[in-house]
Protein backbone atom coordinates (compact mmCIF):
# COMPACT_ATOMS: atom_id res chain seq x y z
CA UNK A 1 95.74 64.89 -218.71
CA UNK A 2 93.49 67.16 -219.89
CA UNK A 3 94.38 70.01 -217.38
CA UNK A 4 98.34 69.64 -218.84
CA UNK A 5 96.73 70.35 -222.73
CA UNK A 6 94.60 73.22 -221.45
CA UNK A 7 97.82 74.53 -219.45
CA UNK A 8 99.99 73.98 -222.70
CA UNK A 9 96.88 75.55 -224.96
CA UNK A 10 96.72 78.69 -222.41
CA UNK A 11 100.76 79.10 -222.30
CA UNK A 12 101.24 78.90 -226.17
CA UNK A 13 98.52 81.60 -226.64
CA UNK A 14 100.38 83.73 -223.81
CA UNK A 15 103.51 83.23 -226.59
CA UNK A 16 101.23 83.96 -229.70
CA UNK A 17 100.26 87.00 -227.88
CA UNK A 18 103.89 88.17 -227.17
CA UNK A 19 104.64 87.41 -231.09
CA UNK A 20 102.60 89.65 -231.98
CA UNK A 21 103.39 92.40 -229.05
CA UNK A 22 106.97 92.38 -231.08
CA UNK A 23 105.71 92.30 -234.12
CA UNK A 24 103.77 95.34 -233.57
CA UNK A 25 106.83 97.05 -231.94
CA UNK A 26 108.61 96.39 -234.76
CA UNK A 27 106.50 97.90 -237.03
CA UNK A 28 106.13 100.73 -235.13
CA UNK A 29 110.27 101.03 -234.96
CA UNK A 30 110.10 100.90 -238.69
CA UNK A 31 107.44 103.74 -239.19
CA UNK A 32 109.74 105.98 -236.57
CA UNK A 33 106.87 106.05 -234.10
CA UNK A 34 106.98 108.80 -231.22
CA UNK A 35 109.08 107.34 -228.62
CA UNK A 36 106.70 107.16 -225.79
CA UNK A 37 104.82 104.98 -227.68
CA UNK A 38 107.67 102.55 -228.36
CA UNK A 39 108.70 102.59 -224.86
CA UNK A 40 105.06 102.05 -223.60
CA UNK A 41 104.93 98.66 -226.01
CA UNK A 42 108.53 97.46 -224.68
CA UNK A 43 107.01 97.61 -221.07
CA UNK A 44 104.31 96.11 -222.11
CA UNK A 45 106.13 92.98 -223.49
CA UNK A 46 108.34 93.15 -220.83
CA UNK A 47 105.04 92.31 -218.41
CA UNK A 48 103.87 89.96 -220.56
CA UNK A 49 107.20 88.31 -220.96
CA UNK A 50 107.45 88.37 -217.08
CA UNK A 51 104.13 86.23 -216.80
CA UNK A 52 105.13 83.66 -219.05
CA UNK A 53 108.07 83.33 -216.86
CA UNK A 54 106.28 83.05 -213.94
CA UNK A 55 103.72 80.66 -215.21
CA UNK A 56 107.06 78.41 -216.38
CA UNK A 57 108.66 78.94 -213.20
CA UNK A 58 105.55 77.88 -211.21
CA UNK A 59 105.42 74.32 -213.30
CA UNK A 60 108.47 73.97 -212.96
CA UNK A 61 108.43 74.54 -209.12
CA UNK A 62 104.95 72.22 -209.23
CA UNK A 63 107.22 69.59 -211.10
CA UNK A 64 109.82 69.59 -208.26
CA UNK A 65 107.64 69.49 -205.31
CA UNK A 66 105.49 66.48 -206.66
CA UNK A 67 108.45 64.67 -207.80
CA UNK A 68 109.24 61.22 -206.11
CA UNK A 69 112.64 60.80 -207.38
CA UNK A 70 115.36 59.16 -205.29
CA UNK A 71 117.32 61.47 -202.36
CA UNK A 72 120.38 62.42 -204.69
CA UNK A 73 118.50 62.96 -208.16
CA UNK A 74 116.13 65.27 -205.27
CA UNK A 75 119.17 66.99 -204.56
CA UNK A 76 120.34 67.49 -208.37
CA UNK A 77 117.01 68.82 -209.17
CA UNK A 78 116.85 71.30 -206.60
CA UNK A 79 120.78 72.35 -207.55
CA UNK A 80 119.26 72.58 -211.21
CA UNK A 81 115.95 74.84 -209.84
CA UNK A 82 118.19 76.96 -208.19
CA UNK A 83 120.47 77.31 -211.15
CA UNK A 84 117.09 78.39 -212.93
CA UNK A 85 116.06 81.12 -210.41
CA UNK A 86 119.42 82.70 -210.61
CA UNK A 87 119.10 82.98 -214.30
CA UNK A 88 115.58 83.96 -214.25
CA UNK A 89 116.33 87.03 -211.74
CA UNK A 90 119.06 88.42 -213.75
């Protein structure tokens, strides 16, 4: 179990990290910042956001492959995956 705490441990720093990526943005919003610079700090979340979404995704996907569940609660967690995805690549 210890693998799942570091996993957890490395995931909620990855959020910490993005916390503070907005905080900073915001900051630099309020002091009227050059522009460039704002926009180069919402890309920069935007990346960041993108690997926590990946990272999420892959558990997830690691969840669903190793599950042993019954045919039909199979099929309703795949339907639910997929339901995921779609959102996710909006």
């Amino acid at each position: 179990m210890s693998h799942v705490t570091h996993d957890k441990n490395k995931t909620l720093a990855r959020i910490r990290r993005i916390r503070g990526q907005a905080e900073a943005l915001e900051r630099a919003f309020a002091q009227e910042n050059e522009s460039a610079s704002i926009l180069q700090q919402i890309a920069a979340i935007r990346g960041a956001i993108n690997g926590l979404l990946m990272v999420v995704l892959e558990r997830q996907l690691h969840e669903h492959e190793s599950s042993s569940a019954p045919a039909k609660q199979h099929h309703l967690q795949h339907k639910q995956l997929m339901h995921l995805l779609k959102i996710c690549l909006k």
